[in-house]
PDB file of N, CA and C in Angstrom:
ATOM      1  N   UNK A   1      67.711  49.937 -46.468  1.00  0.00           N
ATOM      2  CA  UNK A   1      67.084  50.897 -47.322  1.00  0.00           C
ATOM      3  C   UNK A   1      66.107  51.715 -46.493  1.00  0.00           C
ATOM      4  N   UNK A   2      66.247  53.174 -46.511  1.00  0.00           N
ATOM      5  CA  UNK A   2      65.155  53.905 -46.156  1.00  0.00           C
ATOM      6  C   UNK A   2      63.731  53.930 -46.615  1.00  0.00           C
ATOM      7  N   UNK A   3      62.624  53.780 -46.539  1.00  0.00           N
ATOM      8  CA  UNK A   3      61.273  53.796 -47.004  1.00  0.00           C
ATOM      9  C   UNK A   3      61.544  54.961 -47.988  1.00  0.00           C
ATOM     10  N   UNK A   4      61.535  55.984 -47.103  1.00  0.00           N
ATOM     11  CA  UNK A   4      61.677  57.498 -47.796  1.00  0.00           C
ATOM     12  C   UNK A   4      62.850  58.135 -48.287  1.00  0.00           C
ATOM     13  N   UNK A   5      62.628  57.455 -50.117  1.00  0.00           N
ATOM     14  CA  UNK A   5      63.538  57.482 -50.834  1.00  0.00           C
ATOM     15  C   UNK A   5      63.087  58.855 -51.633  1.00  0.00           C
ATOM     16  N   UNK A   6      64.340  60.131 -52.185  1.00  0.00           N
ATOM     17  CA  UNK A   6      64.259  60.947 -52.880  1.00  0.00           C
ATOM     18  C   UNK A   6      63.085  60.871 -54.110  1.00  0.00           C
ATOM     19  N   UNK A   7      63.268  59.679 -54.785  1.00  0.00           N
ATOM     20  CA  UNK A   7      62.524  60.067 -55.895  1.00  0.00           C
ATOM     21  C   UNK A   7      61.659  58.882 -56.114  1.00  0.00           C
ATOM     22  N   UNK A   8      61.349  57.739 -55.003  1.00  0.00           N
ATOM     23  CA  UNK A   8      60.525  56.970 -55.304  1.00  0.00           C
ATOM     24  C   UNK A   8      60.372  56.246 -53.162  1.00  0.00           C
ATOM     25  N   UNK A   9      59.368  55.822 -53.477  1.00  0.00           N
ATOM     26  CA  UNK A   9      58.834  54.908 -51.975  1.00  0.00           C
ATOM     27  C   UNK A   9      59.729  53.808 -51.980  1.00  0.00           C
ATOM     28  N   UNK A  10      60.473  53.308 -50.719  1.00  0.00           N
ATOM     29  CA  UNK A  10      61.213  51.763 -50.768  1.00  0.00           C
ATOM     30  C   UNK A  10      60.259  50.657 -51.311  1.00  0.00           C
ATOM     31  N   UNK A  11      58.798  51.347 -50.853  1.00  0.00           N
ATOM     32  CA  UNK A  11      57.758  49.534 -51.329  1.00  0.00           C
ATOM     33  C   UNK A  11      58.190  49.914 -52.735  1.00  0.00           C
ATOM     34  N   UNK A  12      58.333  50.618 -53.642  1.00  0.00           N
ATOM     35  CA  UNK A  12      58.172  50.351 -54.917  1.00  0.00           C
ATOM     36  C   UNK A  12      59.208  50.106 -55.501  1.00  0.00           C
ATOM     37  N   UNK A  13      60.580  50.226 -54.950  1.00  0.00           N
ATOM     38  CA  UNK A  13      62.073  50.000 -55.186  1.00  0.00           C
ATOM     39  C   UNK A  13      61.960  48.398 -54.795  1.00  0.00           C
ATOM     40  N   UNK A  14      61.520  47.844 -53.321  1.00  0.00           N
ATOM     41  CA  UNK A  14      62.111  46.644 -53.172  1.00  0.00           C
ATOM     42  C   UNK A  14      61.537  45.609 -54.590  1.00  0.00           C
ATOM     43  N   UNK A  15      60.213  45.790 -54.990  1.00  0.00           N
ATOM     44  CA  UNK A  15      60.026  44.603 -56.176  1.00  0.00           C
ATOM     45  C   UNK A  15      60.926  44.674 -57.374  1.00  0.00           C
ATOM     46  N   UNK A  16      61.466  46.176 -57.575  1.00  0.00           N
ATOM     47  CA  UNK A  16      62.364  46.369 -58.397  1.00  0.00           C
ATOM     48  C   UNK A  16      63.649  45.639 -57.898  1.00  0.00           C
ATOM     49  N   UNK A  17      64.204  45.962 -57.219  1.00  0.00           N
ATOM     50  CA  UNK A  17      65.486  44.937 -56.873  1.00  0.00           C
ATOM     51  C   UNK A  17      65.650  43.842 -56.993  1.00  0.00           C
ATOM     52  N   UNK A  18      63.786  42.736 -56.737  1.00  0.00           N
ATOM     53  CA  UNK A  18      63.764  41.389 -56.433  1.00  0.00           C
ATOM     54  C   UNK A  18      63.629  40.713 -57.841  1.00  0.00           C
ATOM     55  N   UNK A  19      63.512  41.734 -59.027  1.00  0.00           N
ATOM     56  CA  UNK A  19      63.311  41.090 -59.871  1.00  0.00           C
ATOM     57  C   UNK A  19      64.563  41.249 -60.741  1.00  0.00           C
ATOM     58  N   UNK A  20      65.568  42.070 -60.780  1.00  0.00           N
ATOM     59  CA  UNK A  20      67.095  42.629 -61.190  1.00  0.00           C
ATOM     60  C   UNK A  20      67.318  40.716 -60.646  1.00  0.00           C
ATOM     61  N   UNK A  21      68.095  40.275 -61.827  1.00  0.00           N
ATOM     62  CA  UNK A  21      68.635  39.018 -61.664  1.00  0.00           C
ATOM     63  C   UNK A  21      69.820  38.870 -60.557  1.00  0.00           C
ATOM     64  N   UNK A  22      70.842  40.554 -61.318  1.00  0.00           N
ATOM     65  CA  UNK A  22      71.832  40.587 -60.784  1.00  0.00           C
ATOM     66  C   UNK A  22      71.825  40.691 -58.679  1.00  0.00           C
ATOM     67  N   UNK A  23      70.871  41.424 -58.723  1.00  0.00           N
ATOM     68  CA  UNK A  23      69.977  42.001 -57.360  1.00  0.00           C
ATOM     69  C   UNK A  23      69.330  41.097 -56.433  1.00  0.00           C
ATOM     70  N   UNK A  24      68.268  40.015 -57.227  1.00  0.00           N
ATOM     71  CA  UNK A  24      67.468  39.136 -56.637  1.00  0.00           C
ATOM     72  C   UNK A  24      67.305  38.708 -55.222  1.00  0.00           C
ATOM     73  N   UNK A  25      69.397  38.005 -55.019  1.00  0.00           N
ATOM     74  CA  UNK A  25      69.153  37.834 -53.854  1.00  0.00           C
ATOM     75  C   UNK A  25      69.906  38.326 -52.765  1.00  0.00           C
ATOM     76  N   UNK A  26      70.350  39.822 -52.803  1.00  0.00           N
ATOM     77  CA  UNK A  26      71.237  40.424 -52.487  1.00  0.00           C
ATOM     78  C   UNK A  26      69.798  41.116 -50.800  1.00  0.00           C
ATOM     79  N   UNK A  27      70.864  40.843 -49.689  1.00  0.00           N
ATOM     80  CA  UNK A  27      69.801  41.129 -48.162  1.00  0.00           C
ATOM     81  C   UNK A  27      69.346  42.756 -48.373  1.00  0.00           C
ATOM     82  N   UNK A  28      68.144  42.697 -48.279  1.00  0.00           N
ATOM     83  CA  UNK A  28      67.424  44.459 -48.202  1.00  0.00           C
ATOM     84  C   UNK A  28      66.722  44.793 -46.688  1.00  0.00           C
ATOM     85  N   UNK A  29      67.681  45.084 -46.307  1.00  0.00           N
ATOM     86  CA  UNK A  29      67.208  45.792 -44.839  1.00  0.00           C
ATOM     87  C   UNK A  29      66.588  46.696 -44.980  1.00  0.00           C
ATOM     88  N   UNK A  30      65.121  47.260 -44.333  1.00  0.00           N
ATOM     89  CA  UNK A  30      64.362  47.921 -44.221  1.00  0.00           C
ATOM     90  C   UNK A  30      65.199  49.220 -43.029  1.00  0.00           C
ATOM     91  N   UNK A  31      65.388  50.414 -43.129  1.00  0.00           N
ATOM     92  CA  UNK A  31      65.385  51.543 -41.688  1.00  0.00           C
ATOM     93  C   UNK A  31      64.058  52.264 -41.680  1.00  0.00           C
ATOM     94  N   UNK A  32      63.209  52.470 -40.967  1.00  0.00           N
ATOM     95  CA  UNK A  32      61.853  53.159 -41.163  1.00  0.00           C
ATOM     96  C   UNK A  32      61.886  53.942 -39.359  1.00  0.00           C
ATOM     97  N   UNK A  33      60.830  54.555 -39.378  1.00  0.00           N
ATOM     98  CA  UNK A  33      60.697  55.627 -38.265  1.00  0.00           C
ATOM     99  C   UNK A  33      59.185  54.790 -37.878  1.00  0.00           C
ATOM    100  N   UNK A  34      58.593  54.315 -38.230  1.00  0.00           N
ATOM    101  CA  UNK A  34      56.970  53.556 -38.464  1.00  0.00           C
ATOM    102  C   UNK A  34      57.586  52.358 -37.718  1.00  0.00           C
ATOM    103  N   UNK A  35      56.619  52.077 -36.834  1.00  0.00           N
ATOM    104  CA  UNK A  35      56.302  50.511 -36.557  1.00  0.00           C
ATOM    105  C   UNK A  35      55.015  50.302 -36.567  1.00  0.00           C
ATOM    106  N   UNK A  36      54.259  50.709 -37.071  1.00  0.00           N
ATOM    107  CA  UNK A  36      52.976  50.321 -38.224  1.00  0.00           C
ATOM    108  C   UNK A  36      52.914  49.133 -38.727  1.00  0.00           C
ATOM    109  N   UNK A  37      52.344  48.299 -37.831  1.00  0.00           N
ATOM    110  CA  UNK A  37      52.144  46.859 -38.834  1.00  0.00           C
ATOM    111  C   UNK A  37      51.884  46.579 -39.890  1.00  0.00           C
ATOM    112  N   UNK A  38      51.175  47.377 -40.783  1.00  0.00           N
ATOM    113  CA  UNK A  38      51.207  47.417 -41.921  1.00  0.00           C
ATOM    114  C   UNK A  38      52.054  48.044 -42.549  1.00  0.00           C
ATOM    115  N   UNK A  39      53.070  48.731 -42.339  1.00  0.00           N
ATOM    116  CA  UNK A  39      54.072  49.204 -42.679  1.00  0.00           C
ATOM    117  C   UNK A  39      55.101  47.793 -42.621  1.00  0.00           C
ATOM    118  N   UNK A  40      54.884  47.243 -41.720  1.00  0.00           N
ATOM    119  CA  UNK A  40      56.172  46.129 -41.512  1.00  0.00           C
ATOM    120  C   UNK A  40      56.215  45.051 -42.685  1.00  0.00           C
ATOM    121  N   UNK A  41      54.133  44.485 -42.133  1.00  0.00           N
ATOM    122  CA  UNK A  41      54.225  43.737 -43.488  1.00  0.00           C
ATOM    123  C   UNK A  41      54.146  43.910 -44.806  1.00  0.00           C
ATOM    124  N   UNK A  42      53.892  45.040 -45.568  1.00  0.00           N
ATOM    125  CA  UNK A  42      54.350  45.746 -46.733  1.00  0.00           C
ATOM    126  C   UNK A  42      55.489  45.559 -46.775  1.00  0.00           C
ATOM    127  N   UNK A  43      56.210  45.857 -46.071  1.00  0.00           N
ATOM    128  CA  UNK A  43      57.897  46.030 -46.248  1.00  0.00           C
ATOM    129  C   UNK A  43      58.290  44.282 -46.657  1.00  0.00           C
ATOM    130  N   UNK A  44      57.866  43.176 -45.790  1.00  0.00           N
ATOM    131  CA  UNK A  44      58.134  42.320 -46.165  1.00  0.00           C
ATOM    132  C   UNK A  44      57.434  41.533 -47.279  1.00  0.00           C
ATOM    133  N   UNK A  45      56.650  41.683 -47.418  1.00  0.00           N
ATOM    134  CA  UNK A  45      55.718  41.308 -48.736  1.00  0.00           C
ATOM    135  C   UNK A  45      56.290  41.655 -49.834  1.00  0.00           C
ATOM    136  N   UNK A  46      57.057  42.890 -49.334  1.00  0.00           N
ATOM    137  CA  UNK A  46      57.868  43.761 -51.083  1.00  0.00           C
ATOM    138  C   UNK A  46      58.806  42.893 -51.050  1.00  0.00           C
ATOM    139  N   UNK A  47      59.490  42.564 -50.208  1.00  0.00           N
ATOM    140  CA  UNK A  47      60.883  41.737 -50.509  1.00  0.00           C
ATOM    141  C   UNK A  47      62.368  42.019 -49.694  1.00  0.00           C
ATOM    142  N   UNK A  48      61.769  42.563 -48.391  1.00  0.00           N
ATOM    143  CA  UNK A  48      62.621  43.019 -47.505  1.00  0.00           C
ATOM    144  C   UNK A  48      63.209  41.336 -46.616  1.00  0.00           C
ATOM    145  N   UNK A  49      64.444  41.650 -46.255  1.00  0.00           N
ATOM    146  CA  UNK A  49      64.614  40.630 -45.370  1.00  0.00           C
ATOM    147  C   UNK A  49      64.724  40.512 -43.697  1.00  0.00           C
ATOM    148  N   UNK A  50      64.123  42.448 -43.504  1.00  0.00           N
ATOM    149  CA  UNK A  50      64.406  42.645 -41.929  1.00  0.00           C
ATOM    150  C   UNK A  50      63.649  44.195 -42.087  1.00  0.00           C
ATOM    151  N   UNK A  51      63.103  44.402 -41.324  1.00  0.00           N
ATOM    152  CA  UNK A  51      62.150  45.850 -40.702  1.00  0.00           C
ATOM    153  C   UNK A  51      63.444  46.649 -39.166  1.00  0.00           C
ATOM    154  N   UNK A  52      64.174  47.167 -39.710  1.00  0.00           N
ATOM    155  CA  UNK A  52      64.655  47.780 -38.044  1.00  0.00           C
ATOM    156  C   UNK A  52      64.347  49.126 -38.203  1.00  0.00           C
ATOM    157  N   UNK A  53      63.752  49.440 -36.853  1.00  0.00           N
ATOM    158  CA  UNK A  53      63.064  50.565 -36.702  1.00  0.00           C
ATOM    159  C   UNK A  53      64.113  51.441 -36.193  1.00  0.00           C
ATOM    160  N   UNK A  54      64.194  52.735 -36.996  1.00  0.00           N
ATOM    161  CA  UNK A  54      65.259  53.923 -36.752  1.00  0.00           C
ATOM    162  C   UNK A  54      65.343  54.135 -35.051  1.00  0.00           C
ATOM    163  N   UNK A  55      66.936  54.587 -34.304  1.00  0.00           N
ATOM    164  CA  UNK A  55      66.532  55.082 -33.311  1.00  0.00           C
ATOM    165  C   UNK A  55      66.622  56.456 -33.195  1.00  0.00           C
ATOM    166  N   UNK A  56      66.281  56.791 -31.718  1.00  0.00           N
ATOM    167  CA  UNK A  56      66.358  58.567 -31.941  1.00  0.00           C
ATOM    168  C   UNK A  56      67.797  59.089 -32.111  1.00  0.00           C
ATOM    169  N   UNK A  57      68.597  58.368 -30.861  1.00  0.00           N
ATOM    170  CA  UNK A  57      69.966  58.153 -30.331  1.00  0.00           C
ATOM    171  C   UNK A  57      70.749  57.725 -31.520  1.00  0.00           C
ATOM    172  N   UNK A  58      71.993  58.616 -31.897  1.00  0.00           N
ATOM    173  CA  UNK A  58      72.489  58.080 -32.464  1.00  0.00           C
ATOM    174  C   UNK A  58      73.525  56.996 -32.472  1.00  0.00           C
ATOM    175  N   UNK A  59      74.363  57.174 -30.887  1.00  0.00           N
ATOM    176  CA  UNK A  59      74.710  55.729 -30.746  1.00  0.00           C
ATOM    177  C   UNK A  59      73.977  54.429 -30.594  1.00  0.00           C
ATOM    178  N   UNK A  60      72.537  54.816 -29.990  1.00  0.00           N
ATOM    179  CA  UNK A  60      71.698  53.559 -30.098  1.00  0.00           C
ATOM    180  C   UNK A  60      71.702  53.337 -31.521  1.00  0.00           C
ATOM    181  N   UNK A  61      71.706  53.809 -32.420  1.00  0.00           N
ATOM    182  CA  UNK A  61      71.208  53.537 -34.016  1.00  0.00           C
ATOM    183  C   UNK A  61      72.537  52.286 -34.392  1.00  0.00           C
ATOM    184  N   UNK A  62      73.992  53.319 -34.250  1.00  0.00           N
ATOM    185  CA  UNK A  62      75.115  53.159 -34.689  1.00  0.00           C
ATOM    186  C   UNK A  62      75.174  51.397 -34.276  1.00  0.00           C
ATOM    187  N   UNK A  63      75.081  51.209 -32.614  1.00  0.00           N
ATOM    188  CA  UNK A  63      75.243  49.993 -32.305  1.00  0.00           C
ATOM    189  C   UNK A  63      74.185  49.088 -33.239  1.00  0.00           C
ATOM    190  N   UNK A  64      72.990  49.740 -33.468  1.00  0.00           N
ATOM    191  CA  UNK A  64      71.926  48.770 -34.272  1.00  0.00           C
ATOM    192  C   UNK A  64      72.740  48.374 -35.177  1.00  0.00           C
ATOM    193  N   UNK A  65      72.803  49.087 -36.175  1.00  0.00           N
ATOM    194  CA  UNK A  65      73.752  48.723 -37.394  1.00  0.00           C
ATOM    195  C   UNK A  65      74.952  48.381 -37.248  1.00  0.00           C
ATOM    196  N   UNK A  66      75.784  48.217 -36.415  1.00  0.00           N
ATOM    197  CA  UNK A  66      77.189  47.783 -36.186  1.00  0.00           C
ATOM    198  C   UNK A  66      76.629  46.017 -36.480  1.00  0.00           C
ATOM    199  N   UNK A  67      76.043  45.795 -35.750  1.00  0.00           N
ATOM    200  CA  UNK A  67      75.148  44.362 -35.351  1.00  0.00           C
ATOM    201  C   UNK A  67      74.162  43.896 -36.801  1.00  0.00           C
ATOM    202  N   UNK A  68      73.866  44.593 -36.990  1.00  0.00           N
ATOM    203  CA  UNK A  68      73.568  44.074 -38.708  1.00  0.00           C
ATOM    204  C   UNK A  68      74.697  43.553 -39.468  1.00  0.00           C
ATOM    205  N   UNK A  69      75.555  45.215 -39.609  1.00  0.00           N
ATOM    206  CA  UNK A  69      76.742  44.188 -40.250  1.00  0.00           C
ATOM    207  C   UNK A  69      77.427  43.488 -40.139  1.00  0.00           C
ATOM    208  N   UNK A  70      77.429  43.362 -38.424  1.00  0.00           N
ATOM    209  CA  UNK A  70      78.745  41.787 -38.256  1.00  0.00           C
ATOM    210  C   UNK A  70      77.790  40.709 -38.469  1.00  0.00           C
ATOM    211  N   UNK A  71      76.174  40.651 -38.590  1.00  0.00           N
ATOM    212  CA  UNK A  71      75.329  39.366 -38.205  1.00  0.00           C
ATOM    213  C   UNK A  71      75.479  39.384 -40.554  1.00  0.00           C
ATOM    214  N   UNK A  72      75.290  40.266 -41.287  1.00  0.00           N
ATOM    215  CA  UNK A  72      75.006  40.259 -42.332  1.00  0.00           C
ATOM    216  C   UNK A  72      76.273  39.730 -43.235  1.00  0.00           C
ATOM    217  N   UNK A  73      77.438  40.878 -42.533  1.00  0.00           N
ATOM    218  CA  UNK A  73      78.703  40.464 -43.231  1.00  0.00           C
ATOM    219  C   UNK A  73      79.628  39.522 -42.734  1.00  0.00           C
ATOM    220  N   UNK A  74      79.101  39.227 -41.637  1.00  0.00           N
ATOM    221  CA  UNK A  74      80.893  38.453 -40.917  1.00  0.00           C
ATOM    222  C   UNK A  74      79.627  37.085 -40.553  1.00  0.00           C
ATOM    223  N   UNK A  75      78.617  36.517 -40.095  1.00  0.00           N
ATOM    224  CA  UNK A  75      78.361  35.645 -39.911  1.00  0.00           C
ATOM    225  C   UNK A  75      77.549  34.993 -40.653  1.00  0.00           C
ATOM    226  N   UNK A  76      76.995  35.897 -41.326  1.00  0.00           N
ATOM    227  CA  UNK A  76      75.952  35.088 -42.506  1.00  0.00           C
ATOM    228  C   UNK A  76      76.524  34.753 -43.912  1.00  0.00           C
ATOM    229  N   UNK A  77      75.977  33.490 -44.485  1.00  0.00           N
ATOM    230  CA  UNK A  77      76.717  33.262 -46.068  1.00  0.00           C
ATOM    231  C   UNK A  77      75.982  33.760 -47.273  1.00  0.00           C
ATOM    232  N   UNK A  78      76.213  34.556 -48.083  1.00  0.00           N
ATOM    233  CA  UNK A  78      75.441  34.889 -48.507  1.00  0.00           C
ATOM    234  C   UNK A  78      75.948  34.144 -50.245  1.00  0.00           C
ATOM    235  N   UNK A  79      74.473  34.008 -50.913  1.00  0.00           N
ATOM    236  CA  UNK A  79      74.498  33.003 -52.004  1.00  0.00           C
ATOM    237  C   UNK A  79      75.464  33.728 -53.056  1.00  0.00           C
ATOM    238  N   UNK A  80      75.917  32.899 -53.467  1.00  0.00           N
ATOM    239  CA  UNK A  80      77.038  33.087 -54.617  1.00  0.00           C
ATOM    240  C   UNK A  80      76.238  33.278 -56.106  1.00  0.00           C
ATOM    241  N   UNK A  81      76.599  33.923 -56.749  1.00  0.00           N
ATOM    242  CA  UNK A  81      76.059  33.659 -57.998  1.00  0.00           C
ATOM    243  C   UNK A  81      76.786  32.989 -59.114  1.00  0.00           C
TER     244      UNK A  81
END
């Protein structure tokens, strides 16, 4: 999730998600341009499960996220409902 959402802030979306039953425990990756420690821990306090900081490069980015999703989708289990 981007911080800088169209019509609302990610801090104020992630408590919304964490409390959606259906949502609860579904992984919320943080993308932000900030490595602001207080930006980080906000992010996780809201209910994020990872802070990765945007790159400039877009293949540096691409590989970031390639690596999320094989670590998110192909190696991690994620809870059943």
């Amino acid at each position: 999730m981007d911080m800088t959402l169209p019509r609302m802030h990610g801090l104020e979306l992630l408590p919304e998600i964490r409390k959606n039953p259906d949502l609860a425990h579904s992984p919320v990756i943080v993308l932000s341009g900030s490595d602001n420690p207080d930006a980080v821990r906000n992010a996780y306090h809201s209910g994020a499960c990872a802070y990765i900081m945007k790159r400039p490069e877009f293949a540096d980015m691409k590989d970031v996220l390639t690596r999320i999703f094989d670590f998110w989708l192909g190696a991690n289990v994620l809870l059943q409902q």
